[in-house]
PDB file of N, CA and C in Angstrom:
ATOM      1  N   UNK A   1     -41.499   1.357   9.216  1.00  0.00           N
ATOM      2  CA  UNK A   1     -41.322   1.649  10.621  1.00  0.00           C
ATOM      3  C   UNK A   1     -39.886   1.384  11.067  1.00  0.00           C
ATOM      4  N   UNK A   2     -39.283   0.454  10.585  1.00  0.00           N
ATOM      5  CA  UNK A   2     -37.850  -0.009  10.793  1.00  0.00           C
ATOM      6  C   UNK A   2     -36.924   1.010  10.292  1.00  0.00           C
ATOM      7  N   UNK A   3     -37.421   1.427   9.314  1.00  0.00           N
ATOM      8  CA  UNK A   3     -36.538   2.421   8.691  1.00  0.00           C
ATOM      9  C   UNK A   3     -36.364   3.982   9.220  1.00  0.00           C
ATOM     10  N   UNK A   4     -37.867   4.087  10.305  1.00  0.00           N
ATOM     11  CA  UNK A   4     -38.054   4.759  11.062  1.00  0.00           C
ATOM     12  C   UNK A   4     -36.730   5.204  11.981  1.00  0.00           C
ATOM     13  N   UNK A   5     -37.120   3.763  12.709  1.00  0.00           N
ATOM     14  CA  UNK A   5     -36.935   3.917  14.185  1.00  0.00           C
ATOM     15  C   UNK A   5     -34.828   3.742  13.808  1.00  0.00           C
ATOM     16  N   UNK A   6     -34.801   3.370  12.668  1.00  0.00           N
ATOM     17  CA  UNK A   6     -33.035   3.276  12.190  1.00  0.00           C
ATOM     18  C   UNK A   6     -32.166   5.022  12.516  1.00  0.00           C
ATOM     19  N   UNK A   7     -33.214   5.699  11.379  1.00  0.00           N
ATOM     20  CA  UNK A   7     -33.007   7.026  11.161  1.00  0.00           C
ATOM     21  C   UNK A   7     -32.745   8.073  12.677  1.00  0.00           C
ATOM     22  N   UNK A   8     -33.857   7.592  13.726  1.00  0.00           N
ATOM     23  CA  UNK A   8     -33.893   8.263  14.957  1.00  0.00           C
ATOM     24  C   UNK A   8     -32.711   7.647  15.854  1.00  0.00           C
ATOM     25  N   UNK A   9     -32.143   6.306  15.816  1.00  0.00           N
ATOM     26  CA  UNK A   9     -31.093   6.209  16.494  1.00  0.00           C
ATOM     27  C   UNK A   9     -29.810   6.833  15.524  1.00  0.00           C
ATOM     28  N   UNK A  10     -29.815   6.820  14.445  1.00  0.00           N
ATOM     29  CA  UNK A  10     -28.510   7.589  13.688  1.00  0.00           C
ATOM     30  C   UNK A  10     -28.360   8.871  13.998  1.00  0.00           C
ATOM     31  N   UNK A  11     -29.999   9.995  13.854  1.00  0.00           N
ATOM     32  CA  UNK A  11     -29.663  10.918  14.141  1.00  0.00           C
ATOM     33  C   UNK A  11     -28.943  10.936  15.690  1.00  0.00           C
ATOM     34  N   UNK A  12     -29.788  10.270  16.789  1.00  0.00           N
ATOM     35  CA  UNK A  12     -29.676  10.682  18.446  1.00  0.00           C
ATOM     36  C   UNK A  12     -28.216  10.360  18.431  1.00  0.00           C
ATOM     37  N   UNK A  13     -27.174   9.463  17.435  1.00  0.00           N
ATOM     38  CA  UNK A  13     -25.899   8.959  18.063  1.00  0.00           C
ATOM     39  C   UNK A  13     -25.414  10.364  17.527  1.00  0.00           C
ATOM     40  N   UNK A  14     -26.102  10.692  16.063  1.00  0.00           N
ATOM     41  CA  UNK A  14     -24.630  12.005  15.543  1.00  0.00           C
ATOM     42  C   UNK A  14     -24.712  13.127  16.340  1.00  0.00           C
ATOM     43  N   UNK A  15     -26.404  13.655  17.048  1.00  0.00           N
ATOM     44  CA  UNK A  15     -25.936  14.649  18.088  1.00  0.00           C
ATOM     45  C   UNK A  15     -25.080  14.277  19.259  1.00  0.00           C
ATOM     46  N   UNK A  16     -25.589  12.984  19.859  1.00  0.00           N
ATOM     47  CA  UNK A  16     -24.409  12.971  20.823  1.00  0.00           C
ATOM     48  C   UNK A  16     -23.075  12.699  20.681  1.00  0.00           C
ATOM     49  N   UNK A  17     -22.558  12.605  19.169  1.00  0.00           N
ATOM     50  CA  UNK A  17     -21.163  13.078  18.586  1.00  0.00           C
ATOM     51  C   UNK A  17     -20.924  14.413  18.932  1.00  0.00           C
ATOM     52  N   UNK A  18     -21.857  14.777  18.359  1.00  0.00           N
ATOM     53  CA  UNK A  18     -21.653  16.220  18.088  1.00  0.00           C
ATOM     54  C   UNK A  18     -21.519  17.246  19.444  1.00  0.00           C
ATOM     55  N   UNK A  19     -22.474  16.503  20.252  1.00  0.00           N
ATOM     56  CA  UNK A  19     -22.333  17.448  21.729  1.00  0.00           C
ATOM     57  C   UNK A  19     -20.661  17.104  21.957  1.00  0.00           C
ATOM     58  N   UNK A  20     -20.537  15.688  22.166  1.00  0.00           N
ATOM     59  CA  UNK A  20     -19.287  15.595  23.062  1.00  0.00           C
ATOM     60  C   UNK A  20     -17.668  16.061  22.163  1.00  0.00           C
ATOM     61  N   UNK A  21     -18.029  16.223  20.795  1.00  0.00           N
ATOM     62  CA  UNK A  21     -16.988  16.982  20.344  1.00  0.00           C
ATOM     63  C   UNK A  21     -16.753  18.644  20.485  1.00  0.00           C
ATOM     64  N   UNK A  22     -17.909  18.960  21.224  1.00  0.00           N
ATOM     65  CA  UNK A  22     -18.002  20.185  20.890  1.00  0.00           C
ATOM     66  C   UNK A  22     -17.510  20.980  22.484  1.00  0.00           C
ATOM     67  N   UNK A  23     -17.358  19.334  23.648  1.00  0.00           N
ATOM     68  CA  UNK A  23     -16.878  19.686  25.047  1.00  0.00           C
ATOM     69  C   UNK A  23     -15.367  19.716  24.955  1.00  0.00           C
ATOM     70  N   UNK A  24     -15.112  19.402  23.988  1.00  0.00           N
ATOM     71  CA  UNK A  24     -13.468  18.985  24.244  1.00  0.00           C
ATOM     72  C   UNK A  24     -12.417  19.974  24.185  1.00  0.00           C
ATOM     73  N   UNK A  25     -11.838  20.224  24.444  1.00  0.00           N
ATOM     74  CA  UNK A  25     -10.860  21.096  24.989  1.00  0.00           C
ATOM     75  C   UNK A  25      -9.632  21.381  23.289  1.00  0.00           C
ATOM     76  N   UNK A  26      -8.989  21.962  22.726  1.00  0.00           N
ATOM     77  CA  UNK A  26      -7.948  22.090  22.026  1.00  0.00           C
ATOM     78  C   UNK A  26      -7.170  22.677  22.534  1.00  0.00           C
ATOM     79  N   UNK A  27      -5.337  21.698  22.172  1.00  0.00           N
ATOM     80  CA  UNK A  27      -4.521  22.213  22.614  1.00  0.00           C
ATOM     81  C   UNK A  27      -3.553  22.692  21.249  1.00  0.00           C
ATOM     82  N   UNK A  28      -3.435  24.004  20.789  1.00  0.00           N
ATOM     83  CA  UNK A  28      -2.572  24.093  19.442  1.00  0.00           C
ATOM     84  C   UNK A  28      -1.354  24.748  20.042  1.00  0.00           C
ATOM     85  N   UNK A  29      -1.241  24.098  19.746  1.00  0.00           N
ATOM     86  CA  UNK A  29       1.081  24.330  19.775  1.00  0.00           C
ATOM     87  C   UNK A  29       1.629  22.876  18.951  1.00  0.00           C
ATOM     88  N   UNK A  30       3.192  23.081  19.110  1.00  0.00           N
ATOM     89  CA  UNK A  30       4.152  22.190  18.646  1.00  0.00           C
ATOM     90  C   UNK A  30       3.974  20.867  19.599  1.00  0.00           C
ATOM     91  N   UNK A  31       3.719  19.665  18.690  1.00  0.00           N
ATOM     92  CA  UNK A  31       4.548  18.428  19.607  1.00  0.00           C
ATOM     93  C   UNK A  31       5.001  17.709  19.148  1.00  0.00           C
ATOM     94  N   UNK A  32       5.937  16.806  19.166  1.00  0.00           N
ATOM     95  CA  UNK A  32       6.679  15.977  18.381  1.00  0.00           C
ATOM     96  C   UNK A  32       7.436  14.707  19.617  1.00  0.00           C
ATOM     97  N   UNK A  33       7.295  13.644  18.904  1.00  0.00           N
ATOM     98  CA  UNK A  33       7.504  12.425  19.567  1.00  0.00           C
ATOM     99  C   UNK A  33       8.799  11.827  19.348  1.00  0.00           C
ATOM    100  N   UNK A  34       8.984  11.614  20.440  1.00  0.00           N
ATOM    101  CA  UNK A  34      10.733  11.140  20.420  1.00  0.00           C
ATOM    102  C   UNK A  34      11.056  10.406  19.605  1.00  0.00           C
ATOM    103  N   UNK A  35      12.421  10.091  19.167  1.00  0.00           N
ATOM    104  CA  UNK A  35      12.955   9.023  17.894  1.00  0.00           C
ATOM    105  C   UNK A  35      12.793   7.255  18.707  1.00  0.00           C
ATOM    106  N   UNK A  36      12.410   6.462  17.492  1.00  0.00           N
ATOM    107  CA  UNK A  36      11.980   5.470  18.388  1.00  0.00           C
ATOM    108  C   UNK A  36      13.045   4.636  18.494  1.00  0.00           C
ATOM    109  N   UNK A  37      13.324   4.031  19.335  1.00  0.00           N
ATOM    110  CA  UNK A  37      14.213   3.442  19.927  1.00  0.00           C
ATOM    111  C   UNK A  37      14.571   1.612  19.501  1.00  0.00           C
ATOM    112  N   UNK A  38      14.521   1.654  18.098  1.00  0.00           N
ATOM    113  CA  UNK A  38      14.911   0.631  17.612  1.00  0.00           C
ATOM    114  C   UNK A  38      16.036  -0.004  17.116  1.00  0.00           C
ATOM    115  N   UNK A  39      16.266  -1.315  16.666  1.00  0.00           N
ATOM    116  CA  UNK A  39      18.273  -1.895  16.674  1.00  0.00           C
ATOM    117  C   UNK A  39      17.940  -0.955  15.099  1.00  0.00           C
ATOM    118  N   UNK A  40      19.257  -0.579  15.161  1.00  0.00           N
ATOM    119  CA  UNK A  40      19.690   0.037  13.425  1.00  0.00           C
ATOM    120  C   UNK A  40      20.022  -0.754  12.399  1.00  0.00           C
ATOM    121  N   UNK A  41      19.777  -0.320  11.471  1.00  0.00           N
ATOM    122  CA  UNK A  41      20.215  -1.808  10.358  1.00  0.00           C
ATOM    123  C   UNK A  41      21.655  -1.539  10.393  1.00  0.00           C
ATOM    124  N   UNK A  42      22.233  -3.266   9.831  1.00  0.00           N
ATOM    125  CA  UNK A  42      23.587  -4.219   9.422  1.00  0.00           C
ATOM    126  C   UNK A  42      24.105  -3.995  10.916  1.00  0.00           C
ATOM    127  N   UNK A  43      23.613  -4.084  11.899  1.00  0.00           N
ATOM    128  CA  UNK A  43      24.398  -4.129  13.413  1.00  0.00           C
ATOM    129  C   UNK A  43      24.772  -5.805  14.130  1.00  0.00           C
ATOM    130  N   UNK A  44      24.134  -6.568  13.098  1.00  0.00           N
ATOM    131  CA  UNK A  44      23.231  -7.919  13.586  1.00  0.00           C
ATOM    132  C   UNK A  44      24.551  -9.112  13.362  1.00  0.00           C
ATOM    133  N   UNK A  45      24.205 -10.017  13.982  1.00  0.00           N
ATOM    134  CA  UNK A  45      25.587 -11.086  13.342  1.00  0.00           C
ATOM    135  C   UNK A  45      25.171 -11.894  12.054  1.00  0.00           C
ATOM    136  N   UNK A  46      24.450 -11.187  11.278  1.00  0.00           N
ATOM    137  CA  UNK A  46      24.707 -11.127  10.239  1.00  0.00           C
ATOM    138  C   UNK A  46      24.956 -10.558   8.843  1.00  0.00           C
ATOM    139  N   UNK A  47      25.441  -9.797   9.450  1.00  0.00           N
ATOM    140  CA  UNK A  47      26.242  -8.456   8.681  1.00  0.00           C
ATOM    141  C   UNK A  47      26.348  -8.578   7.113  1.00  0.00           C
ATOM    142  N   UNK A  48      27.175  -9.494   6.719  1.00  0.00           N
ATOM    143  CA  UNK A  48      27.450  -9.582   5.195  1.00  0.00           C
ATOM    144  C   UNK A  48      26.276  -9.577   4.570  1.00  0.00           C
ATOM    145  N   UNK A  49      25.529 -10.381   5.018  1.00  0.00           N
ATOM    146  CA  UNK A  49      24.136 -10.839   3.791  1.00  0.00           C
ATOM    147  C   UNK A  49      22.797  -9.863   3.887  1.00  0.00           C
ATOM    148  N   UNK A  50      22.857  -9.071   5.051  1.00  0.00           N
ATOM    149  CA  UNK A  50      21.948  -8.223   5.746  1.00  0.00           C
ATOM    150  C   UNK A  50      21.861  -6.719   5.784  1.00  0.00           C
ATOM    151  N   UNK A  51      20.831  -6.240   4.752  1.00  0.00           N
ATOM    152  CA  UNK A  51      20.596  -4.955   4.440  1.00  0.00           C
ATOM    153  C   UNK A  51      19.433  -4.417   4.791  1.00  0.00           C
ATOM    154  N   UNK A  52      18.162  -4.500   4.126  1.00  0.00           N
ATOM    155  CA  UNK A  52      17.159  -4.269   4.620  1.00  0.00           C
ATOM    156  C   UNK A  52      16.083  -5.676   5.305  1.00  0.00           C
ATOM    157  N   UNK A  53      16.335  -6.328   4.206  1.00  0.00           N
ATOM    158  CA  UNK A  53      15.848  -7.844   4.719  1.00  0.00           C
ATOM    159  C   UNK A  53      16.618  -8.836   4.379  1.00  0.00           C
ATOM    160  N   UNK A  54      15.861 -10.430   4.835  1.00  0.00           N
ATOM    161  CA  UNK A  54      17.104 -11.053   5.336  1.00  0.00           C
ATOM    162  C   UNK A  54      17.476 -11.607   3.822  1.00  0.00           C
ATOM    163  N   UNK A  55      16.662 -12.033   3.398  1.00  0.00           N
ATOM    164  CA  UNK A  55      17.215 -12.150   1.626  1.00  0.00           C
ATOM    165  C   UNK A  55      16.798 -11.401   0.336  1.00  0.00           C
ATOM    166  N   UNK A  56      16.737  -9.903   0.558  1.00  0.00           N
ATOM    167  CA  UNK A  56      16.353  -9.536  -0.671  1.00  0.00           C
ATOM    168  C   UNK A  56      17.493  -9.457  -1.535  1.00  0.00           C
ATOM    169  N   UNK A  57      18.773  -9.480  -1.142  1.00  0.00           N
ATOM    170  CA  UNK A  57      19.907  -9.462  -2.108  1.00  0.00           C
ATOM    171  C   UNK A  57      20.665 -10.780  -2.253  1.00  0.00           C
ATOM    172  N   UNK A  58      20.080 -11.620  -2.007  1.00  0.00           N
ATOM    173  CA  UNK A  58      21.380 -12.588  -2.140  1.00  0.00           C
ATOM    174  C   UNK A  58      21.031 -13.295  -3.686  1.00  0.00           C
ATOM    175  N   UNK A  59      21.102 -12.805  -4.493  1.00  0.00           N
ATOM    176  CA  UNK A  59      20.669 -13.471  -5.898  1.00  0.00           C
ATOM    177  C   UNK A  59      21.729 -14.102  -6.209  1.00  0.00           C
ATOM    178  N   UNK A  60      22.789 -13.974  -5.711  1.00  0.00           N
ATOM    179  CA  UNK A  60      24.239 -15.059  -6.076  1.00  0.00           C
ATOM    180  C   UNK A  60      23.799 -16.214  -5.112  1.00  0.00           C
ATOM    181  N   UNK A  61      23.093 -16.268  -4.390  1.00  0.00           N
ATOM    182  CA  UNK A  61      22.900 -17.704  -3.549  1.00  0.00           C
ATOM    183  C   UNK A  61      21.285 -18.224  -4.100  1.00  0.00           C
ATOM    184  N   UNK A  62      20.808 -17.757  -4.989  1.00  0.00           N
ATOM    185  CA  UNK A  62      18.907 -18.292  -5.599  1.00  0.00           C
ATOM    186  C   UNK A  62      19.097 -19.463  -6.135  1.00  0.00           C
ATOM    187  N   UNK A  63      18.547 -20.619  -5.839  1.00  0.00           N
ATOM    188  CA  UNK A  63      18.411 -21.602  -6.244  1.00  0.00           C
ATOM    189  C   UNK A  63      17.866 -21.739  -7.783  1.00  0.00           C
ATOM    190  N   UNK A  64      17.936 -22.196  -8.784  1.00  0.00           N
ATOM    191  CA  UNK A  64      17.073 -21.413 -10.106  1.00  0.00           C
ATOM    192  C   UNK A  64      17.384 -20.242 -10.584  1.00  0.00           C
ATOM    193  N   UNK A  65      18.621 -19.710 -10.431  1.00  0.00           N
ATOM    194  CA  UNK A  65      18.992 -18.500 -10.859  1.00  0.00           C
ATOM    195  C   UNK A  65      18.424 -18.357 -12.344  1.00  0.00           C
ATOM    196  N   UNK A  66      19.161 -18.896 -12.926  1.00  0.00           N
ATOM    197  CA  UNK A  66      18.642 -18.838 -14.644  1.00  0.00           C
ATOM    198  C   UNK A  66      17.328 -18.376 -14.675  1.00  0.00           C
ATOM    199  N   UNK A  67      16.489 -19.861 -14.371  1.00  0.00           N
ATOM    200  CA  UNK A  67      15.179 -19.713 -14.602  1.00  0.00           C
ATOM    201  C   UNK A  67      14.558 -18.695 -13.740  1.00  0.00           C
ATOM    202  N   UNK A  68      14.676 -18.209 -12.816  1.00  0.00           N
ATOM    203  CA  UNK A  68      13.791 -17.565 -11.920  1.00  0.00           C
ATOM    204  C   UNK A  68      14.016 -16.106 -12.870  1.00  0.00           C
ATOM    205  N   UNK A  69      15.294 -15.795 -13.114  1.00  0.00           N
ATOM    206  CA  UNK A  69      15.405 -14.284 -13.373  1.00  0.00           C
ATOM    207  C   UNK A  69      15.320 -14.575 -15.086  1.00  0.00           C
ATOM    208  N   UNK A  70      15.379 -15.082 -15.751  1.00  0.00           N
ATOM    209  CA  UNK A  70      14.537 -15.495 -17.580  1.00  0.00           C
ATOM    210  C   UNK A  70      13.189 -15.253 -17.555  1.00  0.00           C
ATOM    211  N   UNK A  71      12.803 -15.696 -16.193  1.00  0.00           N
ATOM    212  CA  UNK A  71      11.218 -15.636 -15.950  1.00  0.00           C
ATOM    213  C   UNK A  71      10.355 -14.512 -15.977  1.00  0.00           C
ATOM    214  N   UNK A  72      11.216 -13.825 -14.574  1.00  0.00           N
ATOM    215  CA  UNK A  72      11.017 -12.675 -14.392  1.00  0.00           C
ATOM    216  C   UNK A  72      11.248 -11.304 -15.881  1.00  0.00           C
ATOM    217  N   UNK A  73      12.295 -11.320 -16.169  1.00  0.00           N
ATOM    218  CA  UNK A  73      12.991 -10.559 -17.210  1.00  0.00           C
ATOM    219  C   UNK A  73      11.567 -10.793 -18.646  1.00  0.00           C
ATOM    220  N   UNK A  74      11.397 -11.896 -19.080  1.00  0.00           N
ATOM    221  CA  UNK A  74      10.744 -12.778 -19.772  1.00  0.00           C
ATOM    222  C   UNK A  74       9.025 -11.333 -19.605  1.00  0.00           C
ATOM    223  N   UNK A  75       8.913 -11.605 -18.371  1.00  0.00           N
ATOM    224  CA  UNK A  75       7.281 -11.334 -17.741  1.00  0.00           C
ATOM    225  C   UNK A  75       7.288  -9.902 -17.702  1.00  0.00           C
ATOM    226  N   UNK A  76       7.966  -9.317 -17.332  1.00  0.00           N
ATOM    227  CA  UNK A  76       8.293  -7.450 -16.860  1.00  0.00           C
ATOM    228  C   UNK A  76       8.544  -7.207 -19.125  1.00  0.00           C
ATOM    229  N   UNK A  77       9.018  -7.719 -19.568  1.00  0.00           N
ATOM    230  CA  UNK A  77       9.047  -7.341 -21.042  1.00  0.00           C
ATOM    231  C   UNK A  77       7.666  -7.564 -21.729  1.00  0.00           C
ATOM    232  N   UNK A  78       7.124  -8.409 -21.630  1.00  0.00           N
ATOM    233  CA  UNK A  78       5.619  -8.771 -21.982  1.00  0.00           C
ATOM    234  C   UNK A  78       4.884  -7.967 -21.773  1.00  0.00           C
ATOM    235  N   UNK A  79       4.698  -7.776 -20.269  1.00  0.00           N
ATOM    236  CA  UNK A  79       3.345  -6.746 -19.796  1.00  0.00           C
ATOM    237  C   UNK A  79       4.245  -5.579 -20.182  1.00  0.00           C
ATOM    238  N   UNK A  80       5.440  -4.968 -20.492  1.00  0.00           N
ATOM    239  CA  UNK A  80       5.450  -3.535 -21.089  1.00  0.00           C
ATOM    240  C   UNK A  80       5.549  -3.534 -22.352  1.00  0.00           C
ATOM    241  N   UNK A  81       5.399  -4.752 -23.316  1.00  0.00           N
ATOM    242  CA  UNK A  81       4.853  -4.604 -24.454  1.00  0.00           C
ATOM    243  C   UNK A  81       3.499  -4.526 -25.068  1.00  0.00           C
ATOM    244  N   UNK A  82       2.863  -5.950 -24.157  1.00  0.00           N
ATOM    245  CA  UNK A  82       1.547  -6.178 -24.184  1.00  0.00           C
ATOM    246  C   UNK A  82       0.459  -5.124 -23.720  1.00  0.00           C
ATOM    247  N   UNK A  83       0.850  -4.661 -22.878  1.00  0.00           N
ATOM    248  CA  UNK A  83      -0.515  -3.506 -22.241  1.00  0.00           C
ATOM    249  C   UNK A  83      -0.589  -2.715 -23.184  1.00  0.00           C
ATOM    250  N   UNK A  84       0.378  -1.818 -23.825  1.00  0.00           N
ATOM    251  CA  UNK A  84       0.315  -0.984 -24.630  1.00  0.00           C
ATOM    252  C   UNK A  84      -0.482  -0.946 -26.163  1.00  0.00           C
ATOM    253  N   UNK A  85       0.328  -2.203 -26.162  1.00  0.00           N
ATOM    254  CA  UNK A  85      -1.047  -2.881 -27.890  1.00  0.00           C
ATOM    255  C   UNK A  85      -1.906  -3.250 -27.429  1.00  0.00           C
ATOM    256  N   UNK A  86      -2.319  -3.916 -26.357  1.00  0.00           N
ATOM    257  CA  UNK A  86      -3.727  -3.860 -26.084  1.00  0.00           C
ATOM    258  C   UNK A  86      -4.359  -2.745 -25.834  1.00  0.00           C
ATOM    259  N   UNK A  87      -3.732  -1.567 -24.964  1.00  0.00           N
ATOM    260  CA  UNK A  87      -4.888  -0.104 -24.847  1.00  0.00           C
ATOM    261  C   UNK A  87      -4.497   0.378 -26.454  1.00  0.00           C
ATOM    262  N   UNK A  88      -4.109   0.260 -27.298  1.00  0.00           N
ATOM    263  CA  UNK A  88      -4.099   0.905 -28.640  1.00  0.00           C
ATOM    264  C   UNK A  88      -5.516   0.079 -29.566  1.00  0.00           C
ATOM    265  N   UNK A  89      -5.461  -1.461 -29.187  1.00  0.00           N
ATOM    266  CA  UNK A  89      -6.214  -2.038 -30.061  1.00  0.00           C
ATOM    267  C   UNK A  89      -7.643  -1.828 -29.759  1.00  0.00           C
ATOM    268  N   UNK A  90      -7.952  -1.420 -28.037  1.00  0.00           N
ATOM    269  CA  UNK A  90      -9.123  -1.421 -27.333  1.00  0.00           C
ATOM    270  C   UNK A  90      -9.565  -0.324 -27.828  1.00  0.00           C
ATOM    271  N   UNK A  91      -8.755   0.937 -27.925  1.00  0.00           N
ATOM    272  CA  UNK A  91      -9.404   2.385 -27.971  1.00  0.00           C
ATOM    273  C   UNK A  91      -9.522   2.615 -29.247  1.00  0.00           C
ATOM    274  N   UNK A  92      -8.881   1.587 -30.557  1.00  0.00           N
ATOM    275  CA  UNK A  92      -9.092   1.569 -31.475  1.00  0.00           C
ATOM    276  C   UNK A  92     -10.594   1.223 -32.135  1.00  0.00           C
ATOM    277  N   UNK A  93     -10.968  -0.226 -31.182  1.00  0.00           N
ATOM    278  CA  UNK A  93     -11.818  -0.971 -31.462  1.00  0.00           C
ATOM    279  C   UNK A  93     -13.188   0.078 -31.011  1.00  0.00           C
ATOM    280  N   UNK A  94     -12.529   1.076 -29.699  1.00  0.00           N
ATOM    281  CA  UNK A  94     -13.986   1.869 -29.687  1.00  0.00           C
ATOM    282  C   UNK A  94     -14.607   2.817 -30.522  1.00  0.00           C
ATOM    283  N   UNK A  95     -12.907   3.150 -30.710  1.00  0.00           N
ATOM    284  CA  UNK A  95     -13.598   4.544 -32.119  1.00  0.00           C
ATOM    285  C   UNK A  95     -14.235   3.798 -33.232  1.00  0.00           C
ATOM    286  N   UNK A  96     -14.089   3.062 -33.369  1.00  0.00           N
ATOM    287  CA  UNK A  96     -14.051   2.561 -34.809  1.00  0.00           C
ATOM    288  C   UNK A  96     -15.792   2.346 -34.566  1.00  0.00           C
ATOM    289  N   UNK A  97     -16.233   1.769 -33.190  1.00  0.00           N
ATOM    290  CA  UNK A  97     -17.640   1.411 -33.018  1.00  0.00           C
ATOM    291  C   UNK A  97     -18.294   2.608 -32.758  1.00  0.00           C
ATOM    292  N   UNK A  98     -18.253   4.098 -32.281  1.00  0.00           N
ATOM    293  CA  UNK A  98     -18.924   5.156 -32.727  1.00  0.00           C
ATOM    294  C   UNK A  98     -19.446   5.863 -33.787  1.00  0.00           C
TER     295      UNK A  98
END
């Protein structure tokens, strides 16, 4: 009965979707929205260090330079070695089980 009375309010909401989309008016032509009116980048008083954000470039000022970018360098070489022998060993391991 619940499942009933579910079905009869889903249908009654999608016709009255359906009526009130079907009152609405279309307007087809061109419109286009003005340019938005925001500060432009490097305008700021802090110019030198400031490009898109406030520290994505300053890797001459990273605390941990060494280690952070060994790390990184280290991790980006792994997973593009590692994924690859692993989907070779996986799709290996399946044929081999058919």
């Amino acid at each position: 009965m619940a499942m009933n009375n579910g079905l009869r309010s889903c249908a009654s909401k999608l016709l009255a979707s359906a009526d009130s989309l079907a009152l609405k008016t279309v307007n087809r032509g061109l419109h286009s929205t003005g340019m938005k009116k925001m500060g432009g980048h490097a305008h700021g008083h802090d110019e030198p260090f400031y490009l898109h954000a406030k520290h994505m470039y300053n890797l001459d000022r990273m605390k941990h330079q060494k280690l952070k970018m060994s790390l990184s360098v280290l991790a980006a070489f792994s997973i593009g070695v590692g994924v690859p022998v692993w989907a070779v060993i996986f799709q290996q391991r399946k044929t081999a089980s058919a």
